[in-house]
Protein backbone atom coordinates (compact mmCIF):
# COMPACT_ATOMS: atom_id res chain seq x y z
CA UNK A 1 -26.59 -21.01 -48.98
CA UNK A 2 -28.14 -21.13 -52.75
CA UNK A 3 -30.22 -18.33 -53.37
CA UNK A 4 -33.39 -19.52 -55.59
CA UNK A 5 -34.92 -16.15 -55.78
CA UNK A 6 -33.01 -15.77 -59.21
CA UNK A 7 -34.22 -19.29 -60.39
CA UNK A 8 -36.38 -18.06 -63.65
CA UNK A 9 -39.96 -19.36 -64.05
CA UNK A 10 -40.71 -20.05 -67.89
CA UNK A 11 -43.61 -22.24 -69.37
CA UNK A 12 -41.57 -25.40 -70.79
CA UNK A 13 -43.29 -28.02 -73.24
CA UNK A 14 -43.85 -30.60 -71.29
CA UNK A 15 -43.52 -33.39 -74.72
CA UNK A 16 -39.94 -31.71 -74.57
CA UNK A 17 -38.94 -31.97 -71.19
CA UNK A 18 -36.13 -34.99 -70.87
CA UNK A 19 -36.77 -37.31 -67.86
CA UNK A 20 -33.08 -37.01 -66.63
CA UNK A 21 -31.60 -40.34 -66.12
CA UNK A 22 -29.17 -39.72 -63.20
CA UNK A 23 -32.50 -39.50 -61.35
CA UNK A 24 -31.74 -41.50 -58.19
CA UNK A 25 -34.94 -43.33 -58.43
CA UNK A 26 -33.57 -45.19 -61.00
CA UNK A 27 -31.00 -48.41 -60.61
CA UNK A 28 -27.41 -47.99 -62.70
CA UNK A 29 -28.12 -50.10 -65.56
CA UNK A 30 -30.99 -47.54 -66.85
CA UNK A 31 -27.99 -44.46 -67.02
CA UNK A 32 -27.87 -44.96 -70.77
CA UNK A 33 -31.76 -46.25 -71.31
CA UNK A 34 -34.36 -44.21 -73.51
CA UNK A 35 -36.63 -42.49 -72.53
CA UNK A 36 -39.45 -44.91 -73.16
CA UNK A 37 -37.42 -47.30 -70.63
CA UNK A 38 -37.49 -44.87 -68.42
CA UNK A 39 -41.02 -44.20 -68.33
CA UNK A 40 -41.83 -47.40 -68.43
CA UNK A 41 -39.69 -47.91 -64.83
CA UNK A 42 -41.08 -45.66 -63.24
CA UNK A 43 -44.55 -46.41 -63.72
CA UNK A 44 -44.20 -49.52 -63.11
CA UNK A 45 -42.26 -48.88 -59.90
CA UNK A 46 -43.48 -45.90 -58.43
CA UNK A 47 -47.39 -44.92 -58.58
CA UNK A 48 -47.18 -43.05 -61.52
CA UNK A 49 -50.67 -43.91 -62.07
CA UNK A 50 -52.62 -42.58 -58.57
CA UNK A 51 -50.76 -39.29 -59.98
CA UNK A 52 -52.16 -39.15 -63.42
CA UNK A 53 -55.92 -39.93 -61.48
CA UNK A 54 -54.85 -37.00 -59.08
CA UNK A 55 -54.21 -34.47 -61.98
CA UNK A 56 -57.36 -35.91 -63.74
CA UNK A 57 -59.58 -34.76 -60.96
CA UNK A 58 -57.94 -32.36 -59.30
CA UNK A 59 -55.27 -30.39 -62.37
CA UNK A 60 -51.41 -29.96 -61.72
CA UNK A 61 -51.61 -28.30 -58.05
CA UNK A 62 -48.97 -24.72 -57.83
CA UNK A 63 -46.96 -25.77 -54.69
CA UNK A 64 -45.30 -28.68 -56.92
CA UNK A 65 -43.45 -26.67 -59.76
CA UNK A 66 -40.88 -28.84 -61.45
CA UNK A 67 -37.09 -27.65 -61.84
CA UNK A 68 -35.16 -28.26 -64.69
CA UNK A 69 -31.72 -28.27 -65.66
CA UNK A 70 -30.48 -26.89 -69.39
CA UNK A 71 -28.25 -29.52 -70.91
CA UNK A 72 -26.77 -28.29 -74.18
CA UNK A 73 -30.19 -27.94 -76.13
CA UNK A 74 -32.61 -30.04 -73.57
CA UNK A 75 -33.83 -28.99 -70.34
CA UNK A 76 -33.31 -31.71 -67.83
CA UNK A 77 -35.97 -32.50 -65.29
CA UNK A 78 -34.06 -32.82 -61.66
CA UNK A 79 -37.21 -32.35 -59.76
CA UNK A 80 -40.72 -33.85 -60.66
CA UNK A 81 -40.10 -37.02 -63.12
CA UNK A 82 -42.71 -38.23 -61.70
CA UNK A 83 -45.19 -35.29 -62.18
CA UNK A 84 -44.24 -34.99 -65.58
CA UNK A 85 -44.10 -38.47 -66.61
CA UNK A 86 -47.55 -38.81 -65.50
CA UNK A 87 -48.67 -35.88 -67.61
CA UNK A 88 -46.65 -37.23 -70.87
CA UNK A 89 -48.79 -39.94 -70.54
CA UNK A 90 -51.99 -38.21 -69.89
CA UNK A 91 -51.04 -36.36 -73.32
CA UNK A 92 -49.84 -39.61 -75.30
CA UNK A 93 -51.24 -42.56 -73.36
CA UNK A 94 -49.17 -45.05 -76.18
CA UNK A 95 -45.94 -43.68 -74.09
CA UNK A 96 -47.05 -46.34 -71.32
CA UNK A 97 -46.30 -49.99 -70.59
CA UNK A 98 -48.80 -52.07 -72.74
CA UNK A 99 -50.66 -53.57 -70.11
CA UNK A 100 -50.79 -50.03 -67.87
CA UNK A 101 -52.24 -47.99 -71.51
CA UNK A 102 -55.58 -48.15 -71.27
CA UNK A 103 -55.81 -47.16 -67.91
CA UNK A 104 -54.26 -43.61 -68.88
CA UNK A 105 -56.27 -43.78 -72.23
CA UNK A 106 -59.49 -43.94 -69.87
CA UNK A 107 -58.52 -40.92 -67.53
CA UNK A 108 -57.39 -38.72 -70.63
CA UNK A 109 -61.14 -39.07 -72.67
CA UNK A 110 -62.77 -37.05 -69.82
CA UNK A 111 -60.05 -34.17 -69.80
CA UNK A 112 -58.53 -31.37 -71.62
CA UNK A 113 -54.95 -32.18 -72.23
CA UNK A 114 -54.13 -29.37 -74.02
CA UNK A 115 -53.97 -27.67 -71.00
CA UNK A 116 -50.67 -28.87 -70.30
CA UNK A 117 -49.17 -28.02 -73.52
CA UNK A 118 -47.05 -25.83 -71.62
CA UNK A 119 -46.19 -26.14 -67.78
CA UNK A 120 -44.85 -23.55 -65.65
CA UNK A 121 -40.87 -24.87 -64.54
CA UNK A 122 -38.27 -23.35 -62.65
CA UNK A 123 -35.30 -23.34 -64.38
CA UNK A 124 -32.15 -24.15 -62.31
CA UNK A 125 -28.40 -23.06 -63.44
CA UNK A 126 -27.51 -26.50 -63.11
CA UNK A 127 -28.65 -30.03 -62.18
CA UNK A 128 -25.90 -29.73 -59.26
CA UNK A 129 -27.64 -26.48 -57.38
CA UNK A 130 -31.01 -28.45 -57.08
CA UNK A 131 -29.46 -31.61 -55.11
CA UNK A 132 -29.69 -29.72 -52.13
CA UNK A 133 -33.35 -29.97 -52.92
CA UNK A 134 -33.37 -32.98 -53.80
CA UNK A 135 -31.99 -34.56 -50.86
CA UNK A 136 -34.20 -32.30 -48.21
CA UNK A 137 -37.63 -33.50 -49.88
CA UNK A 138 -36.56 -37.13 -50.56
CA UNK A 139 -33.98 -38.08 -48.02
CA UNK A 140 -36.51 -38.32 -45.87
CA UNK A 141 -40.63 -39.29 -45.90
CA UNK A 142 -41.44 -36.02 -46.87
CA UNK A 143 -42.66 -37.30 -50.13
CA UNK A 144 -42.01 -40.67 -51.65
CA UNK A 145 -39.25 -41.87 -49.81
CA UNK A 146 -36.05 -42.79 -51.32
CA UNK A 147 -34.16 -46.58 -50.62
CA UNK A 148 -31.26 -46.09 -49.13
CA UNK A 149 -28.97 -46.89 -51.58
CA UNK A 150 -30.78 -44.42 -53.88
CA UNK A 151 -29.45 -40.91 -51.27
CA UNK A 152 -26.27 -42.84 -51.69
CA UNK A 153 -25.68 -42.77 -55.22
CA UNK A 154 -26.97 -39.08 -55.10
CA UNK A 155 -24.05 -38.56 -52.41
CA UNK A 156 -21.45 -40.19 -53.97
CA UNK A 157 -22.00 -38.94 -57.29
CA UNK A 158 -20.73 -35.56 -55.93
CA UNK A 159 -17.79 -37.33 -54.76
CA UNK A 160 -16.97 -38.78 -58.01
CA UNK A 161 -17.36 -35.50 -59.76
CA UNK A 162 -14.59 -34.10 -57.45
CA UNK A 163 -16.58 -32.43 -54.54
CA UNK A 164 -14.55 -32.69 -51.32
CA UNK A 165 -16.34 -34.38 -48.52
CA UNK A 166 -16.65 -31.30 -46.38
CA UNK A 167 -18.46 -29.54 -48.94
CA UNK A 168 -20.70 -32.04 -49.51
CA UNK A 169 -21.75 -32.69 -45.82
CA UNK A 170 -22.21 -28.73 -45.44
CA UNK A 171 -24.34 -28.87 -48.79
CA UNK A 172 -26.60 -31.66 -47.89
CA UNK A 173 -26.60 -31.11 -44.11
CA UNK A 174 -25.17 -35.00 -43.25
CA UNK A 175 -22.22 -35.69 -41.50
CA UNK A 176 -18.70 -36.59 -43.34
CA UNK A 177 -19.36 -40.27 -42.30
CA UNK A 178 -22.42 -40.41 -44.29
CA UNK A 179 -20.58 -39.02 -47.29
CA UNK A 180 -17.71 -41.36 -46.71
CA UNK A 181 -20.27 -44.66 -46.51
CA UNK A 182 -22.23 -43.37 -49.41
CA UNK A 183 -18.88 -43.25 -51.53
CA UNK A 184 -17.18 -46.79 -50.83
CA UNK A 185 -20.65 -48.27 -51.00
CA UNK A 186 -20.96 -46.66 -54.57
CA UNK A 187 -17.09 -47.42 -55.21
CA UNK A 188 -17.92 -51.15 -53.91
CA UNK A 189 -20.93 -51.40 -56.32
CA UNK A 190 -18.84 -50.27 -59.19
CA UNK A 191 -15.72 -52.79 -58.64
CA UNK A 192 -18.73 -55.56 -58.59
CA UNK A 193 -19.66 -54.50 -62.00
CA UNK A 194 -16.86 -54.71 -63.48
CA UNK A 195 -16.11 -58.16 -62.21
CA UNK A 196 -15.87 -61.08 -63.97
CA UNK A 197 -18.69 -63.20 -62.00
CA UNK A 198 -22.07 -64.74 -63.68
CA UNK A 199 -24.52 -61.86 -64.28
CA UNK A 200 -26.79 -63.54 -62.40
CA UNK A 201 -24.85 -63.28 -58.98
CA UNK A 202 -23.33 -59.58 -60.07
CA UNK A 203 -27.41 -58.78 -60.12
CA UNK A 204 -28.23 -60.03 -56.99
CA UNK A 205 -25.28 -58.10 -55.59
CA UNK A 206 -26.44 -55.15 -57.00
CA UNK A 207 -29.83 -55.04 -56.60
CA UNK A 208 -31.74 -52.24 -55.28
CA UNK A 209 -33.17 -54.21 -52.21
CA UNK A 210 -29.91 -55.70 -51.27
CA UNK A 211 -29.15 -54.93 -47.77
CA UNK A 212 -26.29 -52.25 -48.27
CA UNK A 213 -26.43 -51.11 -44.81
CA UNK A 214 -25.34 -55.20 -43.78
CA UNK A 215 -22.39 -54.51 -46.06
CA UNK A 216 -21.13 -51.23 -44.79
CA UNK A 217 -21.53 -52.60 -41.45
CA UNK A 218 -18.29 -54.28 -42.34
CA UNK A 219 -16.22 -52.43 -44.31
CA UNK A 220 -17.06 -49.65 -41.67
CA UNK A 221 -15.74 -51.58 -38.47
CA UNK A 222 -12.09 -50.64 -37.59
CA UNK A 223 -11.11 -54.15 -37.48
CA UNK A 224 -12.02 -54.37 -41.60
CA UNK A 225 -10.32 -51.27 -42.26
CA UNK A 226 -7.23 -52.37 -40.37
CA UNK A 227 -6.63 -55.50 -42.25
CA UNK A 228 -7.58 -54.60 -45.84
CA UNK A 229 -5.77 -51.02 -45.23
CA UNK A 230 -9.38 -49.90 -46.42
CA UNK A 231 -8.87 -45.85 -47.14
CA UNK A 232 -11.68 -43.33 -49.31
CA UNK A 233 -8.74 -40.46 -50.30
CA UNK A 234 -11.10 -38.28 -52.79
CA UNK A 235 -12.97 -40.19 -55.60
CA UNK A 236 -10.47 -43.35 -54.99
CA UNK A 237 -11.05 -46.23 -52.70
CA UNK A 238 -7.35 -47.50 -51.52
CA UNK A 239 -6.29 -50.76 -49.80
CA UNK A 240 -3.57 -52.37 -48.89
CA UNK A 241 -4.38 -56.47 -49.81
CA UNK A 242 -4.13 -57.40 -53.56
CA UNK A 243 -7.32 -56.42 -55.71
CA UNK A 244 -8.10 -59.77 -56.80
CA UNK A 245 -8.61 -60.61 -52.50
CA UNK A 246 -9.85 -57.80 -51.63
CA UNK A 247 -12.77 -58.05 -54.70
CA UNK A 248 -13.06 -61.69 -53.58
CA UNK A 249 -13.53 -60.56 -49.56
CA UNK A 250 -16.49 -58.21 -51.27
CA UNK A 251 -18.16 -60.92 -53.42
CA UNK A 252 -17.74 -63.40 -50.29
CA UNK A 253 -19.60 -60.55 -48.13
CA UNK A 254 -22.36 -60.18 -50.70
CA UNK A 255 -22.75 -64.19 -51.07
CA UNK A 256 -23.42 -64.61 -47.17
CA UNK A 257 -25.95 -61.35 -47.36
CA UNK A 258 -27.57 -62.80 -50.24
CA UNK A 259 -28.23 -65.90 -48.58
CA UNK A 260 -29.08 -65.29 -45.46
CA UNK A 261 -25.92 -65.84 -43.26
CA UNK A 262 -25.13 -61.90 -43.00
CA UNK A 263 -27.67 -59.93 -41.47
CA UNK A 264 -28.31 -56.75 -39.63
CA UNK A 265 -28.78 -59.33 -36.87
CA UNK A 266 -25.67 -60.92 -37.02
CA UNK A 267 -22.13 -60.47 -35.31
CA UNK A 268 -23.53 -57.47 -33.61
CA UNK A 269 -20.89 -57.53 -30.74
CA UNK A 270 -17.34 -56.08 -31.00
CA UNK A 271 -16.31 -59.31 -30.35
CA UNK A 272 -17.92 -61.31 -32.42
CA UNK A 273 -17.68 -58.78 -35.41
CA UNK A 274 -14.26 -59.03 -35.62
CA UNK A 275 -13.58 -62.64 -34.99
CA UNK A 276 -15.92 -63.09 -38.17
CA UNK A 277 -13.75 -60.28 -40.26
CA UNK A 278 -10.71 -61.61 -38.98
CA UNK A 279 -11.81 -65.31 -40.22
CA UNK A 280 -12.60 -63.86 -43.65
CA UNK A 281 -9.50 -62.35 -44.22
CA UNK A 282 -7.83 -65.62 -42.82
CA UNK A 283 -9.62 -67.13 -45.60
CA UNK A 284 -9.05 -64.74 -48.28
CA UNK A 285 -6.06 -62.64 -47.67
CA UNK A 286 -2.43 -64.45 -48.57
CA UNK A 287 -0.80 -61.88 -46.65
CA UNK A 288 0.60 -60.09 -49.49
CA UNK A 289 0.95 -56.02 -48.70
CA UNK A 290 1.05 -53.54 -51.37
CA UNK A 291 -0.69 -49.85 -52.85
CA UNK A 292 -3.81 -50.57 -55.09
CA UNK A 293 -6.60 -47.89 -55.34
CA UNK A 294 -10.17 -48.19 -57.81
CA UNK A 295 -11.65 -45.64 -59.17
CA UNK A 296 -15.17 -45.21 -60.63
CA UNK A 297 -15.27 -42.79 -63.61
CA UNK A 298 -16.96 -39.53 -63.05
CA UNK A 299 -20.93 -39.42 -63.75
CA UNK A 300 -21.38 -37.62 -67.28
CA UNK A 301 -24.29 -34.69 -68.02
CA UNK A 302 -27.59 -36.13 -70.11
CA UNK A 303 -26.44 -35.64 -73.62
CA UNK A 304 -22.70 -35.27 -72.95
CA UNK A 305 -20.58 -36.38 -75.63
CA UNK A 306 -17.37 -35.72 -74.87
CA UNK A 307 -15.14 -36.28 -71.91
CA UNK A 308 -16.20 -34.69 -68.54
CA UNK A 309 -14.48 -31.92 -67.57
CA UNK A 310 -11.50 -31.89 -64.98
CA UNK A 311 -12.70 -30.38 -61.86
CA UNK A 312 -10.63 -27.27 -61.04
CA UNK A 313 -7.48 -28.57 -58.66
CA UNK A 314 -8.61 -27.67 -54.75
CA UNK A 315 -6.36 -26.20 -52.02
CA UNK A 316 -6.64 -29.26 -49.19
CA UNK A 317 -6.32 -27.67 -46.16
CA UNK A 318 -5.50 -30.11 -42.98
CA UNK A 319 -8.29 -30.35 -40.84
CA UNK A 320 -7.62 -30.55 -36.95
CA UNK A 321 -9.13 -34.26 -37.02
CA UNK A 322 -8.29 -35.63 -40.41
CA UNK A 323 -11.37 -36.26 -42.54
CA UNK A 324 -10.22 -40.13 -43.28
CA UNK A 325 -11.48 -40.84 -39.73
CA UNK A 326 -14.52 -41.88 -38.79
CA UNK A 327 -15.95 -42.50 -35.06
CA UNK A 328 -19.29 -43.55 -33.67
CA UNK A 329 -17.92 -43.27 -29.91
CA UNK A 330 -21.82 -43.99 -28.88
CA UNK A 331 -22.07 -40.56 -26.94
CA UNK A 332 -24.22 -38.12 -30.04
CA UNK A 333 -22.22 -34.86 -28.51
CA UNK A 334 -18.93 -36.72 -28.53
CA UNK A 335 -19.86 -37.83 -32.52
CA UNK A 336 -20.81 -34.06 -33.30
CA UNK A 337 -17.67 -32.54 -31.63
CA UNK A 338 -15.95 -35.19 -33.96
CA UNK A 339 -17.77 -33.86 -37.22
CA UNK A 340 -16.60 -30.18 -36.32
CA UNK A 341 -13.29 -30.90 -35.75
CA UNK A 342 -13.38 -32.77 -39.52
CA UNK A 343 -14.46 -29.15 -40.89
CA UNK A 344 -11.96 -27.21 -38.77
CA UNK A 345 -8.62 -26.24 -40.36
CA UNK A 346 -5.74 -27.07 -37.94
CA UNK A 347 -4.12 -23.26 -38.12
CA UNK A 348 -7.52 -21.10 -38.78
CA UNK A 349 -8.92 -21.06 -35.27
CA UNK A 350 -5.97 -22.09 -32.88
CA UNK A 351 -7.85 -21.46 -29.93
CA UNK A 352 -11.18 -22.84 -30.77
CA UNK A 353 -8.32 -25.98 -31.65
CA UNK A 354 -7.53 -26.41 -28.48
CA UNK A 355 -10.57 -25.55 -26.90
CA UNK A 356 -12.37 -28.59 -28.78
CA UNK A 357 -9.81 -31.27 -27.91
CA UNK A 358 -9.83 -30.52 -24.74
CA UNK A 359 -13.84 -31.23 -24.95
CA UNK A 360 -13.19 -34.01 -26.78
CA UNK A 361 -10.56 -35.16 -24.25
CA UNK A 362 -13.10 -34.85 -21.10
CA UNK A 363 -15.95 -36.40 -23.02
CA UNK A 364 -13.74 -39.57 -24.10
CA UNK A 365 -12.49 -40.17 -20.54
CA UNK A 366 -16.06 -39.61 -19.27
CA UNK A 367 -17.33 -42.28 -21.44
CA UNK A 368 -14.85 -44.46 -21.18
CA UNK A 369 -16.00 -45.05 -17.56
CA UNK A 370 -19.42 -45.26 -18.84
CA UNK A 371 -19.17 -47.64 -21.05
CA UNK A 372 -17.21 -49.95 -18.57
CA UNK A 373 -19.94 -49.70 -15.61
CA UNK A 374 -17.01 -47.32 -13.51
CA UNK A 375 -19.00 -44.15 -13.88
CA UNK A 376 -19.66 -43.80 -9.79
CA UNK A 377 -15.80 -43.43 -10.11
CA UNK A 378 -16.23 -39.89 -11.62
CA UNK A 379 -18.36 -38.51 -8.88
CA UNK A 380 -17.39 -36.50 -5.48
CA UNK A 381 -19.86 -37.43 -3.02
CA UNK A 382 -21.86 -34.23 -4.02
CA UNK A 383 -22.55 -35.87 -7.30
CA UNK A 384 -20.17 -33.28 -8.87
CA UNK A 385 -17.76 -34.63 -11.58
CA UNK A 386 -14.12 -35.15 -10.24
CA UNK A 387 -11.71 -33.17 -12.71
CA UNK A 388 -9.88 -33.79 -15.75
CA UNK A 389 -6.77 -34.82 -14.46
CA UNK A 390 -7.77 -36.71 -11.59
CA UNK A 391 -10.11 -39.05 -14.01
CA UNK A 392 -6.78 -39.96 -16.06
CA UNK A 393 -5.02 -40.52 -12.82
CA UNK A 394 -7.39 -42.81 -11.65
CA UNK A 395 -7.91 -44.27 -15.09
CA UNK A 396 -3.98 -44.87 -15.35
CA UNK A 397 -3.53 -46.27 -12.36
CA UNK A 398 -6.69 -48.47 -11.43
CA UNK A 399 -8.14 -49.69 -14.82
CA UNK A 400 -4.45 -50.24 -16.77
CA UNK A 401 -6.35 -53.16 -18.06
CA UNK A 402 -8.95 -51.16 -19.93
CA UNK A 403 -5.60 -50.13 -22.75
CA UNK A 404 -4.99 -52.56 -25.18
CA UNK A 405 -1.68 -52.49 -24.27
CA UNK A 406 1.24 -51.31 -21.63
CA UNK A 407 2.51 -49.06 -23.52
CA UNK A 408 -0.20 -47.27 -24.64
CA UNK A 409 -1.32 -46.76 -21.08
CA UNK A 410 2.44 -45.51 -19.96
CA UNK A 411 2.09 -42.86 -22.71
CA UNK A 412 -1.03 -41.51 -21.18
CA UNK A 413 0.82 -41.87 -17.57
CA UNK A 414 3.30 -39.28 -19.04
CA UNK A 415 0.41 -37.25 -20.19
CA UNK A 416 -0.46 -36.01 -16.57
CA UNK A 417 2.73 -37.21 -14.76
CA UNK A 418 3.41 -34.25 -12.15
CA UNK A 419 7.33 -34.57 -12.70
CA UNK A 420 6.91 -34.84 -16.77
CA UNK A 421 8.92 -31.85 -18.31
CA UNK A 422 7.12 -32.66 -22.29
CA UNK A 423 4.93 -30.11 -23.47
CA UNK A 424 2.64 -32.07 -24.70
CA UNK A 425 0.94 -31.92 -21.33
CA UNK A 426 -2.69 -32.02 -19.57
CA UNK A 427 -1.52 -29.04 -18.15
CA UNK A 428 -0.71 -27.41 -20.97
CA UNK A 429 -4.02 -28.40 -22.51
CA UNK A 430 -5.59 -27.14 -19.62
CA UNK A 431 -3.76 -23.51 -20.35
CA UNK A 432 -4.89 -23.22 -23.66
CA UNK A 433 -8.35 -24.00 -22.49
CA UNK A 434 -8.58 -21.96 -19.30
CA UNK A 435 -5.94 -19.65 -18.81
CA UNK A 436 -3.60 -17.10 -20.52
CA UNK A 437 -0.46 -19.80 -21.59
CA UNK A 438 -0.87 -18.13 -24.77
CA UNK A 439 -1.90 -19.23 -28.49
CA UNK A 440 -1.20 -23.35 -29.61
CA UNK A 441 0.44 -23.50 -32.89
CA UNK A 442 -0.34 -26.43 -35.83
CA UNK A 443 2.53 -28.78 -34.32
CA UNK A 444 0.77 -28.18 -30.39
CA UNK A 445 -2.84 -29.25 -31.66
CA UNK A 446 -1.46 -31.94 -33.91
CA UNK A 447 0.28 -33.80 -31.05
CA UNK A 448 -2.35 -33.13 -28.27
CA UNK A 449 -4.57 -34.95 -30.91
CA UNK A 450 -2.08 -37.32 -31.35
CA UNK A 451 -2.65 -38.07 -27.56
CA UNK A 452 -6.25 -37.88 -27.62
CA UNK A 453 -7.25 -40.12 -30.67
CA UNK A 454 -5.54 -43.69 -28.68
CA UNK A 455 -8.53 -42.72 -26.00
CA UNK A 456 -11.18 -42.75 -28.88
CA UNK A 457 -10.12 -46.12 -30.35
CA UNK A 458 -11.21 -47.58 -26.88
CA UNK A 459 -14.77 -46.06 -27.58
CA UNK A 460 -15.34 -46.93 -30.96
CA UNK A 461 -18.51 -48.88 -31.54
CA UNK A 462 -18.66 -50.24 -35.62
């Protein structure tokens, strides 16, 4: 947790204060804009105006103290553009947009600017310790809320700067999946830049309405991910089907959102979601298999001249479910359970290891049944849940159909088969859970995971 009782409170100019233009509020293309442009923006976007009438009537209230950021010789504002811009132009009215400039000249006559000469700011160590902030107050309605695709860019820009995703889910309080969307949607936004299409298509694409969530609705579905060999390692996006397909399987998804064809209420089946991926790639995709990754390049400081620096190499530790996995299983507990095992290191807490997949394993089974109308199945007459290894039993024997394939169900027939000598055992699990077998090592909790995780692909919803 940041401590902010050290934060220093100074009285800042407020003419010298720099808007900061990383400020999520603001689309890509304004990153290198003035500051004029940026003013401009966001009066013209975001009620800049009922502000400036606010602090005309009723002064610049306490509780909203901007924070600032010291870049080389400017201080940054992270928090409170808006505030500020609306008292630069209570101070200098000929900052605004022409036709907004006498409206600001009118509310300045009847007060005494001078009063804001100077304006009482906390000043942060860096713009990176106030995201936190940031992303409590405007991730959600607590005060103008944020598009999506604005918390997105603020997510992934810690990506690109080198933050691992665990970090950044702990530092935010979101879940790793959120992270991971954030950063391909960013990644996917940045490979349609850079693409050689008519500007007026690459700014539909990327404008701030377009429906991003539609998008990442597809690249997110297992299906997608299988066929493109779709993988976030880091910063880099990695796939398996030639850039120049892959890029046109984007643009082709963007077209159909664009117009209409791609919606939120579209394909929302299983089924149907990935019979229309599956058709795409059959469309695009030659077939052609090789390693290609993209990279955006790391977001640079206001003022920064020279190259950003090199984040410091990290130690990657293997988590007990590997981070480049996503599930929405459609059970919340199962999903949370999910997210901790993404944050737990395979060797730090063996027991707590095995513990959790055993959880993990009893929730999966139990939903399994659920979501295929059998869960009467789980009951003893008392209402009480059957156990464990019953449920597989059953499961393996009566509902073989329910596995994608026969061999996949014989595995998990092994898994609790009475005469099975293999450690890698329900039993076993069960020892580690309940009894005194003794502590599971890395290998133990790898492979009982590597028996769990064919259960979860049966649950995913995309």
């Amino acid at each position: 947790m940041i401590d902010y009782s050290n934060w220093e409170l100074r009285k800042l100019s407020v003419d010298a204060l720099i808007l900061d233009r990383e400020n999520p509020r603001l689309p890509e293309e304004m990153l290198h804009q003035t500051q004029k442009a940026i003013i401009h923006f966001l009066v013209d976007q975001f009620k800049v105006l009922e502000l400036a009438k606010s602090m005309a009537l009723n002064g610049f209230f306490i509780n909203e103290t901007p924070i600032v950021a010291k870049v080389g010789k400017k201080f940054v504002v992270v928090e409170g553009n808006r505030r500020i811009t609306a008292l630069k132009l209570l101070r200098n009215p000929a900052l605004a947009p022409p036709r907004k400039k006498h409206s600001y000249v009118r509310l300045s006559e009847n007060i005494d600017t001078s009063q804001w000469d100077k304006l009482p700011v906390y000043i942060a160590p860096s713009k990176e310790e106030v995201a936190p902030i940031l992303v409590a107050r405007h991730g959600s309605e607590m005060t103008s809320p944020w598009q999506r695709i604005m918390k997105m860019r603020f997510l992934a820009g810690e990506v690109l700067r080198g933050v691992d995703h665990e970090t950044i889910a702990e530092k935010f309080s979101v879940s790793i999946s959120e992270v991971r969307t954030a950063a391909i949607t960013i990644l996917l936004r940045e490979m349609i830049r850079e693409a050689d299409i008519p500007d007026a298509m690459k700014d539909s694409y990327l404008h701030e309405k377009f429906q991003t969530s539609t998008l990442a609705r597809i690249f997110e579905a297992k299906r997608f991910q299988e066929l493109a060999g779709l993988k976030l390692i880091g910063a880099k996006l990695t796939h398996t089907i030639p850039q120049d397909e892959f890029l046109e399987i984007i643009l082709h998804l963007c077209k159909l959102i664009v117009e209409g064809e791609l919606t939120a209420r579209t394909h929302n089946s299983k089924e149907e979601r990935d019979k229309f991926i599956e058709d795409v790639f059959n469309k695009f995709a030659s077939g052609e298999s090789g390693e290609y990754e993209f990279e955006a390049p790391a977001p640079r400081d206001e003022g920064e001249k020279k190259e950003p620096r090199k984040p410091r190499p990290r130690s990657k530790k293997e988590r007990l479910i590997p981070e480049t996995m996503s599930f929405n299983t459609g059970m919340q507990k199962l999903n949370e359970l999910l997210v901790e095992g993404h944050k737990m290191s395979v060797g730090s807490y063996p027991h707590a290891g095995g513990l959790l997949l055993r959880t993990i394993l009893d929730l999966s089974i139990q939903r399994l049944y659920e979501i295929n109308d059998k869960l009467d199945e789980t009951k003893h007459n008392d209402g009480r849940t059957i156990g464990l290894t019953k449920r597989i039993n059953l499961l393996t024997s009566n509902h073989a159909d329910w596995f994608p394939d026969r061999a996949t169900c014989q595995k998990f027939q092994r898994f609790t088969a009475r005469d099975s000598e293999s450690f890698i055992h329900i039993e076993t699990l069960n020892d580690y859970a309940h009894g005194d077998y003794g502590k599971p090592t890395k290998d133990d909790l790898r492979n009982f995971w590597e028996q769990i995780e064919p259960i979860l692909d049966l649950l995913l919803e995309d």
